[in-house]
N, C-alpha and C. Protein backbone atom coordinates (compact mmCIF):
# COMPACT_ATOMS: atom_id res chain seq x y z
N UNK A 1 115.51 83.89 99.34
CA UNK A 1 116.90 84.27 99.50
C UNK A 1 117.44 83.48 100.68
N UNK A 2 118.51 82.77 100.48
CA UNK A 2 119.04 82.11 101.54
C UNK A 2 119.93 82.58 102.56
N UNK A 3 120.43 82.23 103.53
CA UNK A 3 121.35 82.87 104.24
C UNK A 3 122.53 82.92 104.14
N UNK A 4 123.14 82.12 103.10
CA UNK A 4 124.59 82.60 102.40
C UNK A 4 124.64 83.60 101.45
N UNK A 5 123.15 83.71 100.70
CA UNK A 5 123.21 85.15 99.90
C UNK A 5 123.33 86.15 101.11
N UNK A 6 122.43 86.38 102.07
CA UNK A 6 122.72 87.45 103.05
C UNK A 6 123.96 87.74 103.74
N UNK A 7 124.27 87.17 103.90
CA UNK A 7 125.60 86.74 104.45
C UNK A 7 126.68 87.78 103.20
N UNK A 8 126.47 87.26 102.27
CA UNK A 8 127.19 87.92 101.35
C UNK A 8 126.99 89.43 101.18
N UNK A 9 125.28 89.50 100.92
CA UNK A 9 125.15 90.99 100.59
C UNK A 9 125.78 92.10 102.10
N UNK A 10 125.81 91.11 103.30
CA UNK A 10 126.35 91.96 104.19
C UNK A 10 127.74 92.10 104.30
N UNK A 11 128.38 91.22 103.72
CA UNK A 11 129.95 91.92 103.84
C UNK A 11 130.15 92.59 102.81
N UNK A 12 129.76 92.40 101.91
CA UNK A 12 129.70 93.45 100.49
C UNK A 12 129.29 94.82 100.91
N UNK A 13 128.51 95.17 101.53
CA UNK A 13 128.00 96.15 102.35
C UNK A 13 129.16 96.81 103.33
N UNK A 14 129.64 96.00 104.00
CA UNK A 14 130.28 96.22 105.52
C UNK A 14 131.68 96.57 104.39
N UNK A 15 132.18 96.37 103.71
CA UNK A 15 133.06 95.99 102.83
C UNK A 15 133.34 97.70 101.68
N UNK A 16 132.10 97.72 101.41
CA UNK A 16 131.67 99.38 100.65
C UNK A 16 131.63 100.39 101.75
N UNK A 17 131.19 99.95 103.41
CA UNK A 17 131.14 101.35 103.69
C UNK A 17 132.36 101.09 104.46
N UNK A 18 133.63 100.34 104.45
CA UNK A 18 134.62 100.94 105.44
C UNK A 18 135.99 101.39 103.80
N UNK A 19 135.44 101.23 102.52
CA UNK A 19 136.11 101.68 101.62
C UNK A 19 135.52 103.25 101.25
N UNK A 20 134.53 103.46 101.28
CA UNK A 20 133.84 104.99 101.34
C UNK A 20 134.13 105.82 102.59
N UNK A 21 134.30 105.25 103.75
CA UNK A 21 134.17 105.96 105.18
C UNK A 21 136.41 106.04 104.88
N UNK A 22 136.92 105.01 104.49
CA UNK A 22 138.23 105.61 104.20
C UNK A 22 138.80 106.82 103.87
N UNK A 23 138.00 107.21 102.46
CA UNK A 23 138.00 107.62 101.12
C UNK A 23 137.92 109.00 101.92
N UNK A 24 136.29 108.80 102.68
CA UNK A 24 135.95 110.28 103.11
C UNK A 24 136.90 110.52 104.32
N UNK A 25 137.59 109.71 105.04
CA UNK A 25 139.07 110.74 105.88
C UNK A 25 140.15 111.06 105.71
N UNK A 26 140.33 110.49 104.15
CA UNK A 26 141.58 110.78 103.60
C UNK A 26 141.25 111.94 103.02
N UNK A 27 139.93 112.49 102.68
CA UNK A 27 139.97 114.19 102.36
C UNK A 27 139.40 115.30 102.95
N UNK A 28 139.58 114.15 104.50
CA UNK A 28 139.00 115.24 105.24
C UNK A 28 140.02 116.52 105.68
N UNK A 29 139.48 117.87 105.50
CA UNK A 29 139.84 118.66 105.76
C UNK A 29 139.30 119.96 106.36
N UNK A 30 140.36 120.63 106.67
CA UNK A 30 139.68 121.68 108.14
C UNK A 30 140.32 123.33 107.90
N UNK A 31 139.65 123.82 108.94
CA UNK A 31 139.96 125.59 108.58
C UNK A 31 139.38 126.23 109.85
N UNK A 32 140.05 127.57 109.79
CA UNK A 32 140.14 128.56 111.21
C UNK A 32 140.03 129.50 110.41
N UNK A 33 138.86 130.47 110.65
CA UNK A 33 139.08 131.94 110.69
C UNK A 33 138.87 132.85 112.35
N UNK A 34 139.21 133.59 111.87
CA UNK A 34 139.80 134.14 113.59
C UNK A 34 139.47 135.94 112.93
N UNK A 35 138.74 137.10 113.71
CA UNK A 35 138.40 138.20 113.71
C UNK A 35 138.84 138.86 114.58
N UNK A 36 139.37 139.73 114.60
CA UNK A 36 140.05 140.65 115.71
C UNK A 36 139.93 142.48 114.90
N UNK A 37 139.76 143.15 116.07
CA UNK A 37 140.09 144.78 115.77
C UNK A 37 141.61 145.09 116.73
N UNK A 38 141.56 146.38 116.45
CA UNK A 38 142.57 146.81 117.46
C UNK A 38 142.03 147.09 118.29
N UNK A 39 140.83 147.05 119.05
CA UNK A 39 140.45 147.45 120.26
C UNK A 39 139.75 145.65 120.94
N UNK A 40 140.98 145.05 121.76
CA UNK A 40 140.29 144.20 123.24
C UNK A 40 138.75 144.09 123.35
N UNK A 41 138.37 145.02 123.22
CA UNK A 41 136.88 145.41 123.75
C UNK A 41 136.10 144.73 122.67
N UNK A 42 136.42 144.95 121.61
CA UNK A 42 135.60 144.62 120.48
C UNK A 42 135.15 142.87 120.75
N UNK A 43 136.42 142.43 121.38
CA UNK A 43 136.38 140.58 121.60
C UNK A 43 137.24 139.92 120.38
N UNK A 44 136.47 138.90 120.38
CA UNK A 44 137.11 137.81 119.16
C UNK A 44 136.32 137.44 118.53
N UNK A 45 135.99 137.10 117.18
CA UNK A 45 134.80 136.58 116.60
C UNK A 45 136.06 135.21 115.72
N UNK A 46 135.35 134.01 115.98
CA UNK A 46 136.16 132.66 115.45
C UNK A 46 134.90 131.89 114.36
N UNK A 47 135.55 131.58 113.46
CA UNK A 47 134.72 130.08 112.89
C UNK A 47 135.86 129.00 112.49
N UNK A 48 135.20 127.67 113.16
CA UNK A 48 136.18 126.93 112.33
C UNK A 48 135.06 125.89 111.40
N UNK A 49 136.04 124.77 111.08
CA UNK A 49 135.39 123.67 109.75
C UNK A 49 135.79 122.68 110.57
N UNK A 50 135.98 121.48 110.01
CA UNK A 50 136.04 120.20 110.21
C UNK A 50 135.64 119.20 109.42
N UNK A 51 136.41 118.14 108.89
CA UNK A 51 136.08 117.16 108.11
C UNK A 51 135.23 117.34 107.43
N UNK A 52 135.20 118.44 106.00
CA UNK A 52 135.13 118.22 104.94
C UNK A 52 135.82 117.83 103.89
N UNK A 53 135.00 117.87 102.21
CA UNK A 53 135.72 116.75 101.85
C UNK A 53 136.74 117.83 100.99
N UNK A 54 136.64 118.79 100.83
CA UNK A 54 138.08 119.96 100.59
C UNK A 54 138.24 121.05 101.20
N UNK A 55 139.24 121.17 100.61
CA UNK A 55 139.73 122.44 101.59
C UNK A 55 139.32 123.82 101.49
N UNK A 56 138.74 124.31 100.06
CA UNK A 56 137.77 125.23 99.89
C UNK A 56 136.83 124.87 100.65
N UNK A 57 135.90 123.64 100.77
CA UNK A 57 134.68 123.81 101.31
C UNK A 57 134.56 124.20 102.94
N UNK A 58 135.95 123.86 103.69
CA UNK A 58 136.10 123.59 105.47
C UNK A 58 136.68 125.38 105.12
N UNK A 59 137.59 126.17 104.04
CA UNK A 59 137.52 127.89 104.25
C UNK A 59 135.84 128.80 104.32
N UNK A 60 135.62 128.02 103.13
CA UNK A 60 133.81 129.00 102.91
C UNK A 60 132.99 128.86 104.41
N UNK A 61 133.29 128.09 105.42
CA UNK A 61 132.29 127.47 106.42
C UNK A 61 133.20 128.14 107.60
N UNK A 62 134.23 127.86 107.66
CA UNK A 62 135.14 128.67 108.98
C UNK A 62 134.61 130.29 108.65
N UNK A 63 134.91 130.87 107.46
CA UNK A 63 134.74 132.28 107.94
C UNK A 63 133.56 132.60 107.21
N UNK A 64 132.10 131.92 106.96
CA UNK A 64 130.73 132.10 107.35
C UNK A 64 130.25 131.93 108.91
N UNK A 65 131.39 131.19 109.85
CA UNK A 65 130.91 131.04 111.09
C UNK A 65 131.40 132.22 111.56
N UNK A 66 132.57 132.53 111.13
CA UNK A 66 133.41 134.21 111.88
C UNK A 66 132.10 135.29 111.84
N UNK A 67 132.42 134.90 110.38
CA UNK A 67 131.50 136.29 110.24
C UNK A 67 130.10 136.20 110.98
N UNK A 68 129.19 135.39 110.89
CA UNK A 68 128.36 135.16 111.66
C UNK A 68 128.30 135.34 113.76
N UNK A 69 129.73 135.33 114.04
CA UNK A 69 129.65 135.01 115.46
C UNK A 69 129.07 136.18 116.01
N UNK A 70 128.04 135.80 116.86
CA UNK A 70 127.06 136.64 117.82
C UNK A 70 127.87 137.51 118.82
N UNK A 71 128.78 136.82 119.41
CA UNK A 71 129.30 137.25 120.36
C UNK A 71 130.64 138.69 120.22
N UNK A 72 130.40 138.85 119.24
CA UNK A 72 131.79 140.25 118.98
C UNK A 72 131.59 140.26 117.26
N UNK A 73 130.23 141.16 117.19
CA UNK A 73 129.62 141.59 115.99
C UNK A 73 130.98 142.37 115.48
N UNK A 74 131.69 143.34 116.13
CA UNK A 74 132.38 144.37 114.74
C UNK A 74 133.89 143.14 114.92
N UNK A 75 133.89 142.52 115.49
CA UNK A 75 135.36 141.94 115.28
C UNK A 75 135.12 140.68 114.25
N UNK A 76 133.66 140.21 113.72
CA UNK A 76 133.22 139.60 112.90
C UNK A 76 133.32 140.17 111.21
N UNK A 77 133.41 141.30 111.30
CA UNK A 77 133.64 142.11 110.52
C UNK A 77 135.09 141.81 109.85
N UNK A 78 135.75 142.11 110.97
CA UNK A 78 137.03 141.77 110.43
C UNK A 78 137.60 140.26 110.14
N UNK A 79 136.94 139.53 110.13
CA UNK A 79 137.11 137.62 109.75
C UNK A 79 138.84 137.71 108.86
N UNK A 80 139.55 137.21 108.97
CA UNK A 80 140.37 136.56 108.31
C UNK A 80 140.50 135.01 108.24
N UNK A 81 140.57 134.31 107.49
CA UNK A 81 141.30 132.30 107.19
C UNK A 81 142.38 132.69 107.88
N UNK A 82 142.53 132.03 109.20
CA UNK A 82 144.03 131.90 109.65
C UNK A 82 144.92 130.30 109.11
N UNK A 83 143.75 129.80 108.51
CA UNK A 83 144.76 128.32 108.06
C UNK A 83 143.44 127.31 107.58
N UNK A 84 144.13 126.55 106.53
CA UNK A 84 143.30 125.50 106.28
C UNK A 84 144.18 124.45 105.78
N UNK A 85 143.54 123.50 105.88
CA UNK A 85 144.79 122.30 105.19
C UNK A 85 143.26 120.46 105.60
N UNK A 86 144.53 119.93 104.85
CA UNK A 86 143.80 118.51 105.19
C UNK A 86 144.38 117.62 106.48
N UNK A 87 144.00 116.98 106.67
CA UNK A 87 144.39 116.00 107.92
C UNK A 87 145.15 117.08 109.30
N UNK A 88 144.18 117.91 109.23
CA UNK A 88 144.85 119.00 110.35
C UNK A 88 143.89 119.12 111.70
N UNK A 89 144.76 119.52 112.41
CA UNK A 89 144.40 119.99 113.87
C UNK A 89 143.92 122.12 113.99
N UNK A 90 142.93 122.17 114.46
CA UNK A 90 143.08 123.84 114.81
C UNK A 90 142.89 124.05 116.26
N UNK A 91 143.64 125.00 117.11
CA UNK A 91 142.77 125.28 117.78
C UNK A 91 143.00 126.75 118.70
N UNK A 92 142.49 127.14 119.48
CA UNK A 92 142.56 128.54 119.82
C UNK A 92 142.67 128.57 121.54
N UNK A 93 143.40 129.86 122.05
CA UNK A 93 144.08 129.89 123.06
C UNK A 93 143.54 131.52 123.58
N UNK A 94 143.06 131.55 124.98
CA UNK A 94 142.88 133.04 125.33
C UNK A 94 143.40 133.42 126.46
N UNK A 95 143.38 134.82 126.96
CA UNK A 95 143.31 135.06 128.15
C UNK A 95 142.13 135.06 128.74
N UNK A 96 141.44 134.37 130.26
CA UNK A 96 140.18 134.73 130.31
C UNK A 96 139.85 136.15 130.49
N UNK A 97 140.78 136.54 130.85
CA UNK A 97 140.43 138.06 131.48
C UNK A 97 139.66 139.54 130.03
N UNK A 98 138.63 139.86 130.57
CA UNK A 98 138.06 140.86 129.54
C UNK A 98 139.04 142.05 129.43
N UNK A 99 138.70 141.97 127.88
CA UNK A 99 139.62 143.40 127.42
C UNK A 99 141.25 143.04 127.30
N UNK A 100 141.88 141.65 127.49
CA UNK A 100 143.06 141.36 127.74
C UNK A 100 143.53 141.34 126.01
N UNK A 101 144.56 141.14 125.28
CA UNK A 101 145.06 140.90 124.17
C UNK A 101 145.91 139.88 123.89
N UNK A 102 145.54 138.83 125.31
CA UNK A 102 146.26 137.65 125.12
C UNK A 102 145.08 136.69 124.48
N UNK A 103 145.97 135.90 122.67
CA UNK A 103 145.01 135.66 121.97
C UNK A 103 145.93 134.65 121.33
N UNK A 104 145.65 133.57 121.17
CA UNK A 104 146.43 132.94 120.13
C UNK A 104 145.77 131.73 119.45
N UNK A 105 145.79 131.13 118.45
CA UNK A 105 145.44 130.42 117.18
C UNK A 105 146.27 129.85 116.13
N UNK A 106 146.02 127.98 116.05
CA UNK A 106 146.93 127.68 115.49
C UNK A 106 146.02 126.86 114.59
N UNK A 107 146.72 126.10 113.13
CA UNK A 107 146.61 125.08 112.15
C UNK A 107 147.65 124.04 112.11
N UNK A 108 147.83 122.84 112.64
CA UNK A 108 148.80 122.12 112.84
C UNK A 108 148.18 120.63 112.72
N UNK A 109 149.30 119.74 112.34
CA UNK A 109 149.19 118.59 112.31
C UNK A 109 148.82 117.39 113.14
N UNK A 110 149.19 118.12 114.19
CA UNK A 110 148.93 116.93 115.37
C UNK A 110 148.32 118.11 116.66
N UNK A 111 147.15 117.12 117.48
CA UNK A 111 146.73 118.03 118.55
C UNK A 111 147.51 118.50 119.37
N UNK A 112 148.47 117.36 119.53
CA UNK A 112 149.64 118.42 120.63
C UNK A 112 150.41 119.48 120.02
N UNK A 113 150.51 119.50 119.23
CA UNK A 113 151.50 120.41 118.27
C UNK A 113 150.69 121.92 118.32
N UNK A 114 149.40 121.31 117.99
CA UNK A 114 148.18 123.18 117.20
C UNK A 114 147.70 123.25 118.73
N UNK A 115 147.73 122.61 120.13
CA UNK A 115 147.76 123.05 121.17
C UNK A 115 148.95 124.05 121.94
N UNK A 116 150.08 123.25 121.86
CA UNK A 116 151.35 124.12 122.20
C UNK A 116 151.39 125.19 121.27
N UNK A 117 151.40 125.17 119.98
CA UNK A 117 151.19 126.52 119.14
C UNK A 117 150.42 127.40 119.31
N UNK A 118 149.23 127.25 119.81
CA UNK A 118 147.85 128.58 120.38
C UNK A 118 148.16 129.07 121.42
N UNK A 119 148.92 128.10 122.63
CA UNK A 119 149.22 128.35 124.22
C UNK A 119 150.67 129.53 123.58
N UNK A 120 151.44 129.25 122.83
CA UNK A 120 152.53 129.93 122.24
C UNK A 120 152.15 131.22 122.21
N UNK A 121 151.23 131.11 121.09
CA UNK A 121 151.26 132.79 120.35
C UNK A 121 150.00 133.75 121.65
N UNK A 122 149.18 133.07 122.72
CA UNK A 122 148.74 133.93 123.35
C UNK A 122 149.50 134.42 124.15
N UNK A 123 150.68 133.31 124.48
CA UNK A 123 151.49 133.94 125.79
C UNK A 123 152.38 134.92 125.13
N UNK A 124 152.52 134.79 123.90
CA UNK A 124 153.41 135.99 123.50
C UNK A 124 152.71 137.28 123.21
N UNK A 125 151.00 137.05 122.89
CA UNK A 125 150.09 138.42 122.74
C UNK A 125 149.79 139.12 124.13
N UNK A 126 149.96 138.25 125.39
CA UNK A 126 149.37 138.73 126.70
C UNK A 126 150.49 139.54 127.07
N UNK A 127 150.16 140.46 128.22
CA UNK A 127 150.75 141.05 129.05
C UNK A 127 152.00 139.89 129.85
N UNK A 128 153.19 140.59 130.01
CA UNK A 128 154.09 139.65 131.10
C UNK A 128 153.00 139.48 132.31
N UNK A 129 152.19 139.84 132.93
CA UNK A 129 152.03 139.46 134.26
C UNK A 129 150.56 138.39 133.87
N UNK A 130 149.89 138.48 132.44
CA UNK A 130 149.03 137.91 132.12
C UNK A 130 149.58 136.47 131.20
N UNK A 131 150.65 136.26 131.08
CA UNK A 131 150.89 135.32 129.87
C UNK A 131 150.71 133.94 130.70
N UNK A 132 150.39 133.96 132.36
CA UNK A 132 150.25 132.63 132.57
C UNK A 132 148.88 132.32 133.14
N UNK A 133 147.99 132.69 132.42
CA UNK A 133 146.62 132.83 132.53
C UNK A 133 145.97 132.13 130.89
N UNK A 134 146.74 132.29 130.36
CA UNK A 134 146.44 131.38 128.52
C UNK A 134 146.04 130.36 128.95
N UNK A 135 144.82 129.99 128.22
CA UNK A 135 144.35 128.93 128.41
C UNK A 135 143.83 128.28 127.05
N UNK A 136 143.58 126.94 126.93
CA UNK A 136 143.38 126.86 125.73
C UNK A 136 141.89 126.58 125.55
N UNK A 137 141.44 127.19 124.88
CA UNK A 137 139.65 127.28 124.85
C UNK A 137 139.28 126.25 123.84
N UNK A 138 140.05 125.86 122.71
CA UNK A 138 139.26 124.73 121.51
C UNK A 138 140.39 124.12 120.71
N UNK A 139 140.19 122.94 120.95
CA UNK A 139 141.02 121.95 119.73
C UNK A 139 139.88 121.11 119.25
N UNK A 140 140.31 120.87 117.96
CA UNK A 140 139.38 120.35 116.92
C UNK A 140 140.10 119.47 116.06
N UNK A 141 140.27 118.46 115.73
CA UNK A 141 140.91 117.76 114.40
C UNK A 141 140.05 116.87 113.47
N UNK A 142 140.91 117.38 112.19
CA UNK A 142 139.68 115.91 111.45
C UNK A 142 139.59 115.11 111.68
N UNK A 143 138.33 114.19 111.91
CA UNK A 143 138.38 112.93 112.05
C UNK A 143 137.31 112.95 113.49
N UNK A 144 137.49 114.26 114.70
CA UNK A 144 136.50 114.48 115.92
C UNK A 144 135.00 114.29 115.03
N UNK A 145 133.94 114.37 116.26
CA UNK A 145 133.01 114.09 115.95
C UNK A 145 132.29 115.38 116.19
């Protein structure tokens, strides 16, 4: 085999995997489930997805992680899909403070966007003297590693 065949079989190569590695971010898609009770105490139980190749598959995996989360067993219980979509951003917003009900979670298009949207809805779940304590705990978009 000479080195213009190689030559060849490697851009043919280099050539197939940036048309497959395309393919797979144009369906990449993502999902948030988010668990809550009415009782603070209980915590938060979250799963999200990330760059799969549909949008059923990034829901079944977000709220197998909810439900699964160690950290706030009965609020795992309660798992809801707060959002799924393709070429999306998720991410989630708290108060640090224990027992607080400042909580917020978004599905959005762009990271700045599903960031300002989580910082949004906690400052509107927290207490007035707590709403400037939101912090944003996780952004994720398709396409992260």
């Amino acid at each position: 085999m000479g080195v213009a065949t190689i030559r060849r079989g490697l851009r043919a190569a280099c050539l197939a995997a940036a048309l497959l590695g395309g393919a797979a971010a144009a369906h990449a898609a993502a999902a948030l489930a988010v668990g809550v009770t009415d009782s603070p105490a209980d915590g938060i139980a979250y799963g999200w997805a990330i760059n799969f190749k549909t949008v059923e598959e990034a829901r079944k995996v977000a709220l197998e992680k909810c439900q699964a989360f160690e950290g706030a067993p009965k609020a795992g219980k309660a798992c809801k899909l707060i959002g799924a979509a393709e070429k999306h951003c998720l991410a989630m917003a708290f108060d640090p403070k224990d027992d607080s009900p400042g909580m917020g979670w978004a599905v959005e298009a762009s990271r700045d966007g599903v960031r300002a949207r989580a910082l949004e809805r906690c400052r509107a779940a927290a207490p007035a003297d707590r709403r400037d304590f939101c912090e944003v705990d996780l952004v994720k978009c398709d396409g992260d590693q």
